[in-house]
C-alpha atoms as a PDB file:
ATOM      1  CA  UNK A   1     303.332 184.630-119.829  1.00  0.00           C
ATOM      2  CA  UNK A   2     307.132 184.212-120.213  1.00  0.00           C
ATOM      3  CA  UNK A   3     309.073 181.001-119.564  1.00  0.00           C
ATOM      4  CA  UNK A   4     310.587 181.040-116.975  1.00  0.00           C
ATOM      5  CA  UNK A   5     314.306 179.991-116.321  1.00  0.00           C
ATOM      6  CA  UNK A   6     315.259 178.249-112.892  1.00  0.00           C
ATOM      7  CA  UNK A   7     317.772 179.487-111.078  1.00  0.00           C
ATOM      8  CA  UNK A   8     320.420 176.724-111.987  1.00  0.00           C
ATOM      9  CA  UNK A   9     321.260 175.283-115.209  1.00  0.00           C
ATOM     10  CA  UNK A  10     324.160 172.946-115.773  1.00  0.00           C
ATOM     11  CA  UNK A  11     324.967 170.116-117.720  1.00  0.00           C
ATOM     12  CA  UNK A  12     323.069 167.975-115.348  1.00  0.00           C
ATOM     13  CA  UNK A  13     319.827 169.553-115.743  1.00  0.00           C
ATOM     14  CA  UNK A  14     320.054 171.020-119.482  1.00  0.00           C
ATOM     15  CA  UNK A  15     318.547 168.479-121.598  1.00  0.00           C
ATOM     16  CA  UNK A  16     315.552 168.456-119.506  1.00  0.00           C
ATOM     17  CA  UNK A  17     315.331 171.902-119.647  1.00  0.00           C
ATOM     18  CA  UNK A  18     315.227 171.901-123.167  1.00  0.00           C
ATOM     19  CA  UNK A  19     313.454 168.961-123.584  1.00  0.00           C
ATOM     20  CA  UNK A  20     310.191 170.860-121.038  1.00  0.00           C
ATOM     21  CA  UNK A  21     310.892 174.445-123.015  1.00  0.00           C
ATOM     22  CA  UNK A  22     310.254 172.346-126.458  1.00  0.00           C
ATOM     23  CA  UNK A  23     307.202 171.000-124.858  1.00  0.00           C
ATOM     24  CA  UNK A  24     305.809 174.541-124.027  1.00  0.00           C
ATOM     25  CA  UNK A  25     307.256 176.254-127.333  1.00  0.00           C
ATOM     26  CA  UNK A  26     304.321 178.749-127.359  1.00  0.00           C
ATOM     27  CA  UNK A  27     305.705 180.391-123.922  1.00  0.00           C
ATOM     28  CA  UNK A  28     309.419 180.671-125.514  1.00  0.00           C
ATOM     29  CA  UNK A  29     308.583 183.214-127.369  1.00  0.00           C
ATOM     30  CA  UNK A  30     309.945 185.000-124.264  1.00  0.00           C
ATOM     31  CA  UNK A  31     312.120 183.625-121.812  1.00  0.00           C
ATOM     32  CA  UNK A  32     312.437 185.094-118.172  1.00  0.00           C
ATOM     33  CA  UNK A  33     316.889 185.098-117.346  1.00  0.00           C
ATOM     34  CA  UNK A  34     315.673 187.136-113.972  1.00  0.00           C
ATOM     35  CA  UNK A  35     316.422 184.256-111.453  1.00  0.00           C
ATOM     36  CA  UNK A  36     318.725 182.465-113.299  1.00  0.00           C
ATOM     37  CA  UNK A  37     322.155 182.299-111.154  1.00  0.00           C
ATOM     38  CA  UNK A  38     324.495 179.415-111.258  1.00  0.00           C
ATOM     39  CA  UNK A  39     325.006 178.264-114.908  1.00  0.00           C
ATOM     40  CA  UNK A  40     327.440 177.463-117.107  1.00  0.00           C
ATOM     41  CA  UNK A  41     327.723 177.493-121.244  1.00  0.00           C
ATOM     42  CA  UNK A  42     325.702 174.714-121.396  1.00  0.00           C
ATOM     43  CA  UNK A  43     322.732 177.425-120.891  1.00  0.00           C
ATOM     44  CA  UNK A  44     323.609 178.937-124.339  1.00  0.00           C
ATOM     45  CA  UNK A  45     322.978 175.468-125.830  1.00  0.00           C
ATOM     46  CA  UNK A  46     319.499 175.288-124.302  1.00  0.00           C
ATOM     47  CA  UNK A  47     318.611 179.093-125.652  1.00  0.00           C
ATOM     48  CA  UNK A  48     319.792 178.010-129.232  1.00  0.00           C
ATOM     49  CA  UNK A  49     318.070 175.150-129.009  1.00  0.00           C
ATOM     50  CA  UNK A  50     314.875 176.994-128.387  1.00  0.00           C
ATOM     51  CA  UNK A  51     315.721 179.616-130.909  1.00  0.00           C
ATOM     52  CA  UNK A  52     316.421 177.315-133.789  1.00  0.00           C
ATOM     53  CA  UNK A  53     312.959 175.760-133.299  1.00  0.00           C
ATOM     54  CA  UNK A  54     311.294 178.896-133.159  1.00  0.00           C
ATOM     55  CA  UNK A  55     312.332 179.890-136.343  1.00  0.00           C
ATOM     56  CA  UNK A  56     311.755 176.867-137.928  1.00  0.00           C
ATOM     57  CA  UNK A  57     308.247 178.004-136.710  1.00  0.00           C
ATOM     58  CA  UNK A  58     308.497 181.669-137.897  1.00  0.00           C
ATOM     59  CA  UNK A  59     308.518 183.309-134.499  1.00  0.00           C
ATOM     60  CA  UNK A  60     311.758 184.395-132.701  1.00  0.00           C
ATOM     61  CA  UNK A  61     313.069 184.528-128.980  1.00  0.00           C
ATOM     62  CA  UNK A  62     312.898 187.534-126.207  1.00  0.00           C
ATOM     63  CA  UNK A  63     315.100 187.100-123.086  1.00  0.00           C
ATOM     64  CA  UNK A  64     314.053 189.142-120.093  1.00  0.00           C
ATOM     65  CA  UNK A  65     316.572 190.243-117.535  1.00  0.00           C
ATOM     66  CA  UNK A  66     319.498 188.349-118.951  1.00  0.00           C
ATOM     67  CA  UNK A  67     322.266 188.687-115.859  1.00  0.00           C
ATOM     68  CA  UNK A  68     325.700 190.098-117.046  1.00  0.00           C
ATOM     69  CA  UNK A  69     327.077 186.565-116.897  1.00  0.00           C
ATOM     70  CA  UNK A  70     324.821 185.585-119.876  1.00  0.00           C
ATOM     71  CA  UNK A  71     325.382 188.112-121.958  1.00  0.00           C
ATOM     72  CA  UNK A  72     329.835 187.897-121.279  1.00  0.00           C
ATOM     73  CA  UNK A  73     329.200 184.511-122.311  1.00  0.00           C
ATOM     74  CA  UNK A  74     327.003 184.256-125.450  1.00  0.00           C
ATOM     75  CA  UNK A  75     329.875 187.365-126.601  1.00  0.00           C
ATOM     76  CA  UNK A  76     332.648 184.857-125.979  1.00  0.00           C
ATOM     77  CA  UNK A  77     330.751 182.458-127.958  1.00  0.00           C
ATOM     78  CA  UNK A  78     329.897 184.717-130.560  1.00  0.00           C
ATOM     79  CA  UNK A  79     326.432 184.016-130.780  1.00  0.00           C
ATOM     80  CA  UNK A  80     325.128 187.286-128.570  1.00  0.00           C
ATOM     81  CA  UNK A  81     323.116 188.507-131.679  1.00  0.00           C
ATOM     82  CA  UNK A  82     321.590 185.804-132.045  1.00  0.00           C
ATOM     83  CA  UNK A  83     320.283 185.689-128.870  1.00  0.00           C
ATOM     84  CA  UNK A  84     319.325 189.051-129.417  1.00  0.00           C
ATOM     85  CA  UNK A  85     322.146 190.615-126.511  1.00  0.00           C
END
């Protein structure tokens, strides 16, 4: 079963996002973007986050139904391959 990301995620609610996706690292492996809406960059920190740990662990990261937003950003960044966009 994917995780699942909430519809918001700012710098306000972040770390504990990261901190509950470390917790559940088995259901990273792929992470549902579908309802996520209001965000800012601070969302690319919690996917590299979760990435980095993954392949500390040998596995890597899927996202699911990143929105258009997500992917303009993690180009500007320049980290879009390596979120796999």
């Amino acid at each position: 079963m994917p995780f699942l990301l909430p519809q918001t995620v700012t710098q306000e609610t972040a770390l504990q996002l990261q901190k509950d996706g470390l917790l559940n690292i088995a259901a990273l492996r792929t992470i549902d973007c579908s309802a996520l809406k209001d965000f800012d960059s601070t969302v690319l920190t919690v996917l590299l986050a979760w990435q980095k740990q993954l392949q500390a662990d040998g596995q890597s990261l899927a996202l699911q139904g990143p929105p258009e937003k997500l992917k303009v950003l993690a180009n500007v960044y320049g980290v879009s391959a390596l979120l796999g966009l």
